[in-house]
C-alpha atoms as a PDB file:
ATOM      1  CA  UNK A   1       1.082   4.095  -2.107  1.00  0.00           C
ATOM      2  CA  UNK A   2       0.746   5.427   1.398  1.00  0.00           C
ATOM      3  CA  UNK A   3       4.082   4.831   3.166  1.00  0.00           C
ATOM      4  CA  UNK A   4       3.282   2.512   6.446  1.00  0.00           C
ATOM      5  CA  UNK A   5       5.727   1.869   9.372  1.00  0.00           C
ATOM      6  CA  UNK A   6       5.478   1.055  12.736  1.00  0.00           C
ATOM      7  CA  UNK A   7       7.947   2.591  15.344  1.00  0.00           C
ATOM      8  CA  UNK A   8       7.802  -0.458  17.925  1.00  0.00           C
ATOM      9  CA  UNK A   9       8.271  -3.286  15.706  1.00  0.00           C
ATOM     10  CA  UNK A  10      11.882  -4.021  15.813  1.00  0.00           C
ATOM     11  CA  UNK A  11      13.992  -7.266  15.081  1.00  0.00           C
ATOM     12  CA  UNK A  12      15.611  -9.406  17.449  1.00  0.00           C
ATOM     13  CA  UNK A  13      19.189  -7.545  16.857  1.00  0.00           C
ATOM     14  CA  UNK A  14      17.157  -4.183  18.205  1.00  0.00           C
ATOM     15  CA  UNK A  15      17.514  -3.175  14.502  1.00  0.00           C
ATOM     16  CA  UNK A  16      14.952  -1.485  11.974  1.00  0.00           C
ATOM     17  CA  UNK A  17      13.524  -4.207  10.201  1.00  0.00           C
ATOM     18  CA  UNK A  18      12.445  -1.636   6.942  1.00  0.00           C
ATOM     19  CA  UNK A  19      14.631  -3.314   5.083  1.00  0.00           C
ATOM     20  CA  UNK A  20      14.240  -6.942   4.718  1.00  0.00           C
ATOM     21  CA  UNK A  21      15.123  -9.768   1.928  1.00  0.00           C
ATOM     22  CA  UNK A  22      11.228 -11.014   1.457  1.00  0.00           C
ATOM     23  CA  UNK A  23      12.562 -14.222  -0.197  1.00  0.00           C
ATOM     24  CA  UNK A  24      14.417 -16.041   2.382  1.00  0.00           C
ATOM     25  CA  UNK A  25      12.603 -17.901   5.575  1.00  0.00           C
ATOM     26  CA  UNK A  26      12.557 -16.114   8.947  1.00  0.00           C
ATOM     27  CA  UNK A  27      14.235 -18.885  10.899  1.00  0.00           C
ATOM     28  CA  UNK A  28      13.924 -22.811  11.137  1.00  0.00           C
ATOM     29  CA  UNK A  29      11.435 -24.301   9.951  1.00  0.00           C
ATOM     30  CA  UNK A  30       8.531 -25.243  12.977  1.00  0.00           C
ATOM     31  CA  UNK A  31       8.881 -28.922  14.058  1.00  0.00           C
ATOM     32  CA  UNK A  32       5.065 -29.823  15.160  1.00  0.00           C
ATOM     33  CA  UNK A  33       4.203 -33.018  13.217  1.00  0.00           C
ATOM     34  CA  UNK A  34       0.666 -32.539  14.574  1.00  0.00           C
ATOM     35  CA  UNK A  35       0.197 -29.663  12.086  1.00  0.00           C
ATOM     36  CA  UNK A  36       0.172 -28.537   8.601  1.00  0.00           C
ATOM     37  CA  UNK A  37       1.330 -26.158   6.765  1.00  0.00           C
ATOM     38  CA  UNK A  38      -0.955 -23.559   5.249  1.00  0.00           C
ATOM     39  CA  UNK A  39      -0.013 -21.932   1.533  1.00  0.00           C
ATOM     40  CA  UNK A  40      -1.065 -18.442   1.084  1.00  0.00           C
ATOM     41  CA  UNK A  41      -1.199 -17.238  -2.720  1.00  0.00           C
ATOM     42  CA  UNK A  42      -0.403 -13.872  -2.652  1.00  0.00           C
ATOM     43  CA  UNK A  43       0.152 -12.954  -6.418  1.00  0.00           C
ATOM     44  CA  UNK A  44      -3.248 -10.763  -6.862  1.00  0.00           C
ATOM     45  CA  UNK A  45      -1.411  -8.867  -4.367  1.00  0.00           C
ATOM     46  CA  UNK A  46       0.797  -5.734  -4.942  1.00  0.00           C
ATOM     47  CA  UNK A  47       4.131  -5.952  -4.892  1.00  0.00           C
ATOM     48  CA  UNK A  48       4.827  -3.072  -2.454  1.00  0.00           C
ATOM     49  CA  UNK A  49       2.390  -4.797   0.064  1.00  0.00           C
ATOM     50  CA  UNK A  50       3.722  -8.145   0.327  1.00  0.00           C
ATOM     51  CA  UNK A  51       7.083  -6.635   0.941  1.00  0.00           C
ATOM     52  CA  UNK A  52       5.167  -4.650   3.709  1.00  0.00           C
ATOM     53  CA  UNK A  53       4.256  -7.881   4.481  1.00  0.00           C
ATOM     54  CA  UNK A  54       7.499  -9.948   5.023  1.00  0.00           C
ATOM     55  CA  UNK A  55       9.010  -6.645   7.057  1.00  0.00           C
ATOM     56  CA  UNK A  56       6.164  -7.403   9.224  1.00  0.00           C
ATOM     57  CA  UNK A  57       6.311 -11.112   9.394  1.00  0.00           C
ATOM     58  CA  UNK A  58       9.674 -10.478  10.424  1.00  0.00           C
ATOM     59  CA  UNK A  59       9.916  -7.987  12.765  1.00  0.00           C
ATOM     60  CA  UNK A  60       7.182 -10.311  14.467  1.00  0.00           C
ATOM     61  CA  UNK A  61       9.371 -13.350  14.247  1.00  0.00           C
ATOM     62  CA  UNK A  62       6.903 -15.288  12.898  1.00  0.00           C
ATOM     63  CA  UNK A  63       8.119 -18.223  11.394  1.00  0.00           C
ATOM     64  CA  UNK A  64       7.476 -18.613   7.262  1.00  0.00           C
ATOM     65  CA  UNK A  65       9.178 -19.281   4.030  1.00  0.00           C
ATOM     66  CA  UNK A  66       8.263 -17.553   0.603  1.00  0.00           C
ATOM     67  CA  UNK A  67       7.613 -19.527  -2.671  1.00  0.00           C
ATOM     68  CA  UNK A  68       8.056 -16.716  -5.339  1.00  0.00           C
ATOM     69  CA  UNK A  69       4.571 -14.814  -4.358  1.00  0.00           C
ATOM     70  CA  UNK A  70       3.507 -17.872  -2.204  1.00  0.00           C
ATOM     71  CA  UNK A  71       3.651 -17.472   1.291  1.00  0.00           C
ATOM     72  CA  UNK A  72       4.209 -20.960   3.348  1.00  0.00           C
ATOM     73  CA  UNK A  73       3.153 -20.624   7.542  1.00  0.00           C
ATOM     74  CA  UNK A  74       2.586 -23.163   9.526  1.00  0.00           C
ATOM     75  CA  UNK A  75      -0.848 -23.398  10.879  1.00  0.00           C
ATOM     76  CA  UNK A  76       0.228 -22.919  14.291  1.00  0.00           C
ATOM     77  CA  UNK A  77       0.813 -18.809  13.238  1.00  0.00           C
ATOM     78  CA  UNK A  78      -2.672 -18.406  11.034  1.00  0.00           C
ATOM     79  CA  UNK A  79      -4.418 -16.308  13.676  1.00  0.00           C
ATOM     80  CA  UNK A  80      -1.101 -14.008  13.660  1.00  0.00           C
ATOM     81  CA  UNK A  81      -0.953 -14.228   9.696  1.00  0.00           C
ATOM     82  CA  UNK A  82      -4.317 -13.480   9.079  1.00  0.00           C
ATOM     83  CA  UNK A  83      -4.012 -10.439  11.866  1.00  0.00           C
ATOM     84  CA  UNK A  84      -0.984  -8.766   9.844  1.00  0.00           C
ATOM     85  CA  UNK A  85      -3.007  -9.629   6.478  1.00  0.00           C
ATOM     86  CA  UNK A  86      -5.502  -7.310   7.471  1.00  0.00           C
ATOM     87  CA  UNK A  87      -3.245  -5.202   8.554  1.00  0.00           C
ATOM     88  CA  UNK A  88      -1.216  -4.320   5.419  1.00  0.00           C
ATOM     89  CA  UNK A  89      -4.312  -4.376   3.861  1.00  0.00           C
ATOM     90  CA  UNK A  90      -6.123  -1.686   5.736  1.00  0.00           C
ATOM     91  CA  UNK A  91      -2.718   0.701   5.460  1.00  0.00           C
ATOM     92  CA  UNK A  92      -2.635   0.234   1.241  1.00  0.00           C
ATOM     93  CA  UNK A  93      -6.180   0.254   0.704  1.00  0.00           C
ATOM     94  CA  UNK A  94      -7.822   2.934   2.199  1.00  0.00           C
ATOM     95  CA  UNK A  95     -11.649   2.494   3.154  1.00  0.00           C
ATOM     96  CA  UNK A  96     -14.297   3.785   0.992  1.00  0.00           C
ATOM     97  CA  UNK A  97     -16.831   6.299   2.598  1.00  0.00           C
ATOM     98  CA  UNK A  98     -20.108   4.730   2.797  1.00  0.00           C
ATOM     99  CA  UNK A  99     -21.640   8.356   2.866  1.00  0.00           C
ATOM    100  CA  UNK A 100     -19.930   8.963  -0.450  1.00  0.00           C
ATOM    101  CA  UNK A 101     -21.841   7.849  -3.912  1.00  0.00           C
ATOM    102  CA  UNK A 102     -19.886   5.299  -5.462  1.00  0.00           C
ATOM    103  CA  UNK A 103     -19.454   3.651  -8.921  1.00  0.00           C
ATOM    104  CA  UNK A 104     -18.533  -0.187  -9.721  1.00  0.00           C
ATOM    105  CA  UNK A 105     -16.355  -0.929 -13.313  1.00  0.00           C
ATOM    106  CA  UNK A 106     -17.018  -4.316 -14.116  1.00  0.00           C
ATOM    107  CA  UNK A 107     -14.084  -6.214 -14.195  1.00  0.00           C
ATOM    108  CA  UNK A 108     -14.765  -9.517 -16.951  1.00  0.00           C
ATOM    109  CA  UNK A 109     -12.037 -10.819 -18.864  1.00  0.00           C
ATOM    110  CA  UNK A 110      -9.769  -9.086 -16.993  1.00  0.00           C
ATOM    111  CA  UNK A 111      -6.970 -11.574 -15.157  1.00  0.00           C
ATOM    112  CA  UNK A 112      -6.257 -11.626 -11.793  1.00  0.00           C
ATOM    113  CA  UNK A 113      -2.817 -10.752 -12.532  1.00  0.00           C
ATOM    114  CA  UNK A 114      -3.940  -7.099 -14.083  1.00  0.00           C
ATOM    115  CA  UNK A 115      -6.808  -6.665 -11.338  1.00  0.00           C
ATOM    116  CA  UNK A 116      -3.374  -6.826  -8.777  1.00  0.00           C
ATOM    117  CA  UNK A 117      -1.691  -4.344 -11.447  1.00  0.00           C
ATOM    118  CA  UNK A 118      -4.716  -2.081 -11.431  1.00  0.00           C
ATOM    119  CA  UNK A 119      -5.283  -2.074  -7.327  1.00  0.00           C
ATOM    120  CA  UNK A 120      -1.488  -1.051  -7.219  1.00  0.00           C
ATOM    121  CA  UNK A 121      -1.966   1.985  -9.256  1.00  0.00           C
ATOM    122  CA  UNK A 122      -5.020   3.440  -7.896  1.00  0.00           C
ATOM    123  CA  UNK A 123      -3.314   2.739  -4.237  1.00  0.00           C
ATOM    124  CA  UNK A 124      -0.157   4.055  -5.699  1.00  0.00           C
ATOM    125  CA  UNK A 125      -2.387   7.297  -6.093  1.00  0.00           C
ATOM    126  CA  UNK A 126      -4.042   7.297  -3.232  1.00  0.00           C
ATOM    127  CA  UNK A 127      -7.524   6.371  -4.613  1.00  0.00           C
ATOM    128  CA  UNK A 128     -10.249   4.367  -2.000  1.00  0.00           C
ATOM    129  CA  UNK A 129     -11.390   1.300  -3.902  1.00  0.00           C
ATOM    130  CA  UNK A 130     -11.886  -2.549  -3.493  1.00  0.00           C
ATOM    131  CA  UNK A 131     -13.010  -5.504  -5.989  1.00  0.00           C
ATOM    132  CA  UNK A 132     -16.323  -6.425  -4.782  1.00  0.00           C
ATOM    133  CA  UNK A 133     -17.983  -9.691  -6.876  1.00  0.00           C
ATOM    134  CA  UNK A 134     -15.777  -9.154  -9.707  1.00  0.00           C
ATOM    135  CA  UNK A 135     -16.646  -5.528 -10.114  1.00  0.00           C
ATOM    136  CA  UNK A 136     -13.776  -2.671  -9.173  1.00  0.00           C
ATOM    137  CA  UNK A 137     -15.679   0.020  -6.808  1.00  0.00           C
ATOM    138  CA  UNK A 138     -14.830   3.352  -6.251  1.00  0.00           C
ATOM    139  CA  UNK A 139     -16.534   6.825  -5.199  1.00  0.00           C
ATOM    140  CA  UNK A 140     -18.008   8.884  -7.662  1.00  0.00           C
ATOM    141  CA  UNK A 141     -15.559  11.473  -6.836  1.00  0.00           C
ATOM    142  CA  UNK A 142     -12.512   9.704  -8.391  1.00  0.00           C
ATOM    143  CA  UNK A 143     -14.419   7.830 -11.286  1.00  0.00           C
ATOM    144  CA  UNK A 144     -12.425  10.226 -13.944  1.00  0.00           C
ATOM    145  CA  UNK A 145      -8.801   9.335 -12.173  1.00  0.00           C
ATOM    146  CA  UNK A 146      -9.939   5.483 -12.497  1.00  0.00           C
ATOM    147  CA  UNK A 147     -11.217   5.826 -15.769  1.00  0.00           C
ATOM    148  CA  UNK A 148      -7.683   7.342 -16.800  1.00  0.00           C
ATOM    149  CA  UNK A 149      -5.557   4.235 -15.217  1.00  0.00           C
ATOM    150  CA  UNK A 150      -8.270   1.946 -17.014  1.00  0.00           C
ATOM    151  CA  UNK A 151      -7.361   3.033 -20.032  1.00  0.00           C
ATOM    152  CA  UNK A 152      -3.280   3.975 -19.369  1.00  0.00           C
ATOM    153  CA  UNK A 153      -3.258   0.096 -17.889  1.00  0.00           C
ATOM    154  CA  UNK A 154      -4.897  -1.271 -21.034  1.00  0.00           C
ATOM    155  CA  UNK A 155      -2.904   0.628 -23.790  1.00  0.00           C
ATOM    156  CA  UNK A 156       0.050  -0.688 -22.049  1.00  0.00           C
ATOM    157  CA  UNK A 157      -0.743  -3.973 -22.020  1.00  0.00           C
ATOM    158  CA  UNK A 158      -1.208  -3.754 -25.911  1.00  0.00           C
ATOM    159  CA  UNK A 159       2.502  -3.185 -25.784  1.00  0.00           C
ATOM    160  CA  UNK A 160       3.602  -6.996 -25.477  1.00  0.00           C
ATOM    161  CA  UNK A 161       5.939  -7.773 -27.618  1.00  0.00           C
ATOM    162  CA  UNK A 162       7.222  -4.495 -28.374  1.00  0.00           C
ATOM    163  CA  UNK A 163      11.108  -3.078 -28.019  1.00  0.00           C
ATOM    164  CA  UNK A 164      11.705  -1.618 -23.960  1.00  0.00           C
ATOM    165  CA  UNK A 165      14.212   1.154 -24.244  1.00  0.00           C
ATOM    166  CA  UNK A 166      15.261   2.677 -20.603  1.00  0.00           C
ATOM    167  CA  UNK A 167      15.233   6.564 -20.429  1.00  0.00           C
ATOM    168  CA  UNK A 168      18.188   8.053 -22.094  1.00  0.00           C
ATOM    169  CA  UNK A 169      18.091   4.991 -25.324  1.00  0.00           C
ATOM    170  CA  UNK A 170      14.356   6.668 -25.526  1.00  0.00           C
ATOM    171  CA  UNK A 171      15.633  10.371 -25.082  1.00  0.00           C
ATOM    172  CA  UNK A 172      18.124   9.472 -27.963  1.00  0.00           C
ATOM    173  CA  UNK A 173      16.121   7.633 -30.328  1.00  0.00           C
ATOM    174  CA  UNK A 174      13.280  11.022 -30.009  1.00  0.00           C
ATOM    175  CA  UNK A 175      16.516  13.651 -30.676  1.00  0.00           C
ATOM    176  CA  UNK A 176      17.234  11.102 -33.563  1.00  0.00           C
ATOM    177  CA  UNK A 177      14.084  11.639 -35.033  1.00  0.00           C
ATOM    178  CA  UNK A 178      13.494  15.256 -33.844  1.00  0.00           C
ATOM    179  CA  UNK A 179      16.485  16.322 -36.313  1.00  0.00           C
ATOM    180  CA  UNK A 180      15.417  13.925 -39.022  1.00  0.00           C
ATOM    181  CA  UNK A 181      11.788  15.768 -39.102  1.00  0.00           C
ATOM    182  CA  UNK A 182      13.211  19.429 -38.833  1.00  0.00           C
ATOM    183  CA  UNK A 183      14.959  18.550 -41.778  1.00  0.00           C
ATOM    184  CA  UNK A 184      11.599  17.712 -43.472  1.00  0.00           C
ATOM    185  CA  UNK A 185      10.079  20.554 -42.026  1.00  0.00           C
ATOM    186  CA  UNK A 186      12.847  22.856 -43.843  1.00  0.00           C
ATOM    187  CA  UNK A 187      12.873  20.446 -47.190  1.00  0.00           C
ATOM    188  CA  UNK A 188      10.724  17.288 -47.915  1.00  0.00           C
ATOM    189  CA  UNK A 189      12.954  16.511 -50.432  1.00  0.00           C
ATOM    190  CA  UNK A 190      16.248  16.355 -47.559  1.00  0.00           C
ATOM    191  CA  UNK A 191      17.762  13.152 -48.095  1.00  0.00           C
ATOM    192  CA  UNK A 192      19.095  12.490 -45.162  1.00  0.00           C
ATOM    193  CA  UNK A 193      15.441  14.097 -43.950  1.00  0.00           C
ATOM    194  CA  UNK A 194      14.193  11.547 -45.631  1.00  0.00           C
ATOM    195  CA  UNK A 195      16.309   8.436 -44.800  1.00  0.00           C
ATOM    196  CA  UNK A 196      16.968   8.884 -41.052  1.00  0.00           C
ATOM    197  CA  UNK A 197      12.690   9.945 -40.805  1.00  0.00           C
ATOM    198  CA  UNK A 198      12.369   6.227 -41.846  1.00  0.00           C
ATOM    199  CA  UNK A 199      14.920   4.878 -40.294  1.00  0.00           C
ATOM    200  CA  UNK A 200      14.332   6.346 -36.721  1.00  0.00           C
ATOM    201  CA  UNK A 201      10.374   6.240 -37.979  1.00  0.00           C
ATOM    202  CA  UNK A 202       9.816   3.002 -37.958  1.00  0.00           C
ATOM    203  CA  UNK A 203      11.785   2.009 -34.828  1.00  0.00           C
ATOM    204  CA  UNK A 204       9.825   4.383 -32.847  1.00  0.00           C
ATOM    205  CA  UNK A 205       6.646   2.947 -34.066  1.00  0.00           C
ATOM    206  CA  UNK A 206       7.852  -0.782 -32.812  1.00  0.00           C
ATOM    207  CA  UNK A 207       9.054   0.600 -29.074  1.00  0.00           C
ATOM    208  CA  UNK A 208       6.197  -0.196 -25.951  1.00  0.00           C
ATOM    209  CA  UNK A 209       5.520   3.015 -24.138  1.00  0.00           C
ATOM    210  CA  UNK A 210       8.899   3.961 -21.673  1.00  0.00           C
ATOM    211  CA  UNK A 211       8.064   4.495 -18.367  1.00  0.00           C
ATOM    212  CA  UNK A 212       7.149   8.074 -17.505  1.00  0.00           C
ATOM    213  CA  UNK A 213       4.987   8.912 -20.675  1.00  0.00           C
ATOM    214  CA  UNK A 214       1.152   8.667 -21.287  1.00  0.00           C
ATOM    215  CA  UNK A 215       0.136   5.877 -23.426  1.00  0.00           C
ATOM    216  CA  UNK A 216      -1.868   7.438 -25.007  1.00  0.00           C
ATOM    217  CA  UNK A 217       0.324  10.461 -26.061  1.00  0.00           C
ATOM    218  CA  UNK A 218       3.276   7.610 -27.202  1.00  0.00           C
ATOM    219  CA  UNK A 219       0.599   5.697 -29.143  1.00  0.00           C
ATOM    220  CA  UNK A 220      -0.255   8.899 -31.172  1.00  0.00           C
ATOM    221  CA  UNK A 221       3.647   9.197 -31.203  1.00  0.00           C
ATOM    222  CA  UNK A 222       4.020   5.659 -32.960  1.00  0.00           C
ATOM    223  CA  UNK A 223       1.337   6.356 -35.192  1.00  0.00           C
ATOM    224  CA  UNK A 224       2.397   9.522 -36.664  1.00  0.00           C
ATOM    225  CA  UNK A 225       6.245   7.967 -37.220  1.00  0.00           C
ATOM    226  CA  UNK A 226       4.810   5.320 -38.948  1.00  0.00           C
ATOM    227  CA  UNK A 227       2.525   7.087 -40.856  1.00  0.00           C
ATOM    228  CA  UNK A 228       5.616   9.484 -41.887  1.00  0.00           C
ATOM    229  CA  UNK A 229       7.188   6.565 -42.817  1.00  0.00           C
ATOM    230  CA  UNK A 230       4.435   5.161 -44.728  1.00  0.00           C
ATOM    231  CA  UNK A 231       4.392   8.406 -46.875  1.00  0.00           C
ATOM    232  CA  UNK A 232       8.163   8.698 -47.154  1.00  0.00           C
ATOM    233  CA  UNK A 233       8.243   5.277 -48.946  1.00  0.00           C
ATOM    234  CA  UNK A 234       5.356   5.743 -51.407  1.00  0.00           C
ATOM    235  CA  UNK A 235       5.642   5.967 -55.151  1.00  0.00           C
ATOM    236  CA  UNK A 236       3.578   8.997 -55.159  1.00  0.00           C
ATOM    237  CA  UNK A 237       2.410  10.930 -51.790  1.00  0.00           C
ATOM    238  CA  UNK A 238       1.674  15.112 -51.572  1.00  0.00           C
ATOM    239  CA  UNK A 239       4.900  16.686 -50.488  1.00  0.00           C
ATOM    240  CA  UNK A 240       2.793  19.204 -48.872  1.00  0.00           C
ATOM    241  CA  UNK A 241       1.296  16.178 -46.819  1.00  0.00           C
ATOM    242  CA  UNK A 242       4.848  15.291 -45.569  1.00  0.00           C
ATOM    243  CA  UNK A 243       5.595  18.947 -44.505  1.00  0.00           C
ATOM    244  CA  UNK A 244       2.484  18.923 -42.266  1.00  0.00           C
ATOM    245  CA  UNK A 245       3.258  15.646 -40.767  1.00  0.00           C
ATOM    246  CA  UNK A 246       6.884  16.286 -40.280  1.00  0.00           C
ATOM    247  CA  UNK A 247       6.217  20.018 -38.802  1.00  0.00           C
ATOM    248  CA  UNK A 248       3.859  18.461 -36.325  1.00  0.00           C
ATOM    249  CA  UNK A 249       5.843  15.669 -35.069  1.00  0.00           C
ATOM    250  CA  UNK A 250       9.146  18.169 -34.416  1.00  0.00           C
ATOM    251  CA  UNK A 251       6.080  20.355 -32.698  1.00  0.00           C
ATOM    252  CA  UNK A 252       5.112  17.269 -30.198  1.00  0.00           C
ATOM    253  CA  UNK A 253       8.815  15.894 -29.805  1.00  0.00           C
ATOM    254  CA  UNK A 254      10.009  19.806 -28.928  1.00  0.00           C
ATOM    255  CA  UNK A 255       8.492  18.852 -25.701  1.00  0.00           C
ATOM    256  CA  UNK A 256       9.343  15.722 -24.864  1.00  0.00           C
ATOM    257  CA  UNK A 257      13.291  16.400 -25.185  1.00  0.00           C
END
């Protein structure tokens, strides 16, 4: 996401106001009867820019409280709200070219929630795009780079449900199973080849894809573990079969270790 700061803001202490605690209220609350005060639901919104957000609601001293991803201002502030709104959301979403073709992906069934998680990503890379009547427009230029979040976004989202391992429980787990299948590789009758390819196998194949790898290269991961597995425990399956399958996952996992 491009990186946005502004030099003259400051806080009332003189002090950078980059770092800020986006949960707790600026200051008292505003005591004006006469008003109300106005709830802005903010959870469509990325993460980064909210924060960008609260720095900038506070190093303007306006007044507000935060309700999880609910914004609370009193109506007093809305024309300086709205004004820093627009703001963040010019400097994380930047314009499409109108003299540039562009594409729409329709958007139905998808949840507000993953539209948010979707805009994040492409801003994250620096992609122009905006949800226009439901549909997700880009230029034609970058229609390839969306189409690869689409579907990175949406084989991750299969993975509710699944075991999260952090980096080095993954990088274990793959050595695990790296030694298990160059055991196979060597002898497909290796018993310990044979019991820890299983063992490691199947645990693989029930993990949700750890941060830093393409879905789509862990889903063909899980599949071949299980199918390893699959053939390990039948009655009868071609031992010739299992070599294959065992010398191509220690290929794939070569890399990733």
């Amino acid at each position: 996401m491009p990186s946005f700061q502004n030099p003259f803001r400051r806080t009332s202490d003189g002090s950078d106001s980059s770092t800020v605690d986006d949960a707790e209220p600026t200051a008292d609350l505003v005591d004006d009867e006469s008003g109300e005060w106005l709830a802005y639901e903010l959870h469509a919104m990325a993460s980064e820019t909210r924060r960008m957000l609260a720095q900038l609601l506070l190093a303007d001293e306006v007044v507000h409280s935060w309700q999880g991803t609910t914004l609370l201002a009193h109506e007093s502030v809305e024309d300086q709200v709205d004004a820093l709104l627009e703001e963040v959301e010019a400097a994380t979403n930047p314009d499409l070219d109108p003299d540039k073709q562009q594409v729409a992906f329709e958007m139905e069934g998808w949840s507000s929630e993953l539209q948010a998680v979707l805009s994040e990503r492409l801003s994250q890379a620096a992609v122009p795009h905006e949800l226009d009547d439901g549909d997700l427009v880009c230029h034609e230029e970058d229609e390839e780079q969306v189409e690869l979040v689409i579907e990175d976004l949406l084989a991750r989202t299969a993975d509710d449900g699944l075991e999260e391992l952090e980096g080095l429980e993954v990088n274990e787990l793959l050595s695990a199973m790296f030694e298990a299948v160059d055991r196979l590789r060597r002898d497909g009758n290796d018993a310990q080849g044979v019991t820890r390819s299983v063992e490691h196998g199947r645990r693989i194949a029930g993990v949700a894809t750890p941060f830093g790898f393409p879905a789509s290269a862990w889903a063909a991961i899980r599949e071949n573990c299980e199918s390893l597995a699959d053939m390990l425990e039948a009655e009868e399956s071609d031992e010739d079969d299992i070599h294959d399958l065992a010398a191509r996952l220690r290929d794939t996992l070569v890399r990733m270790i």
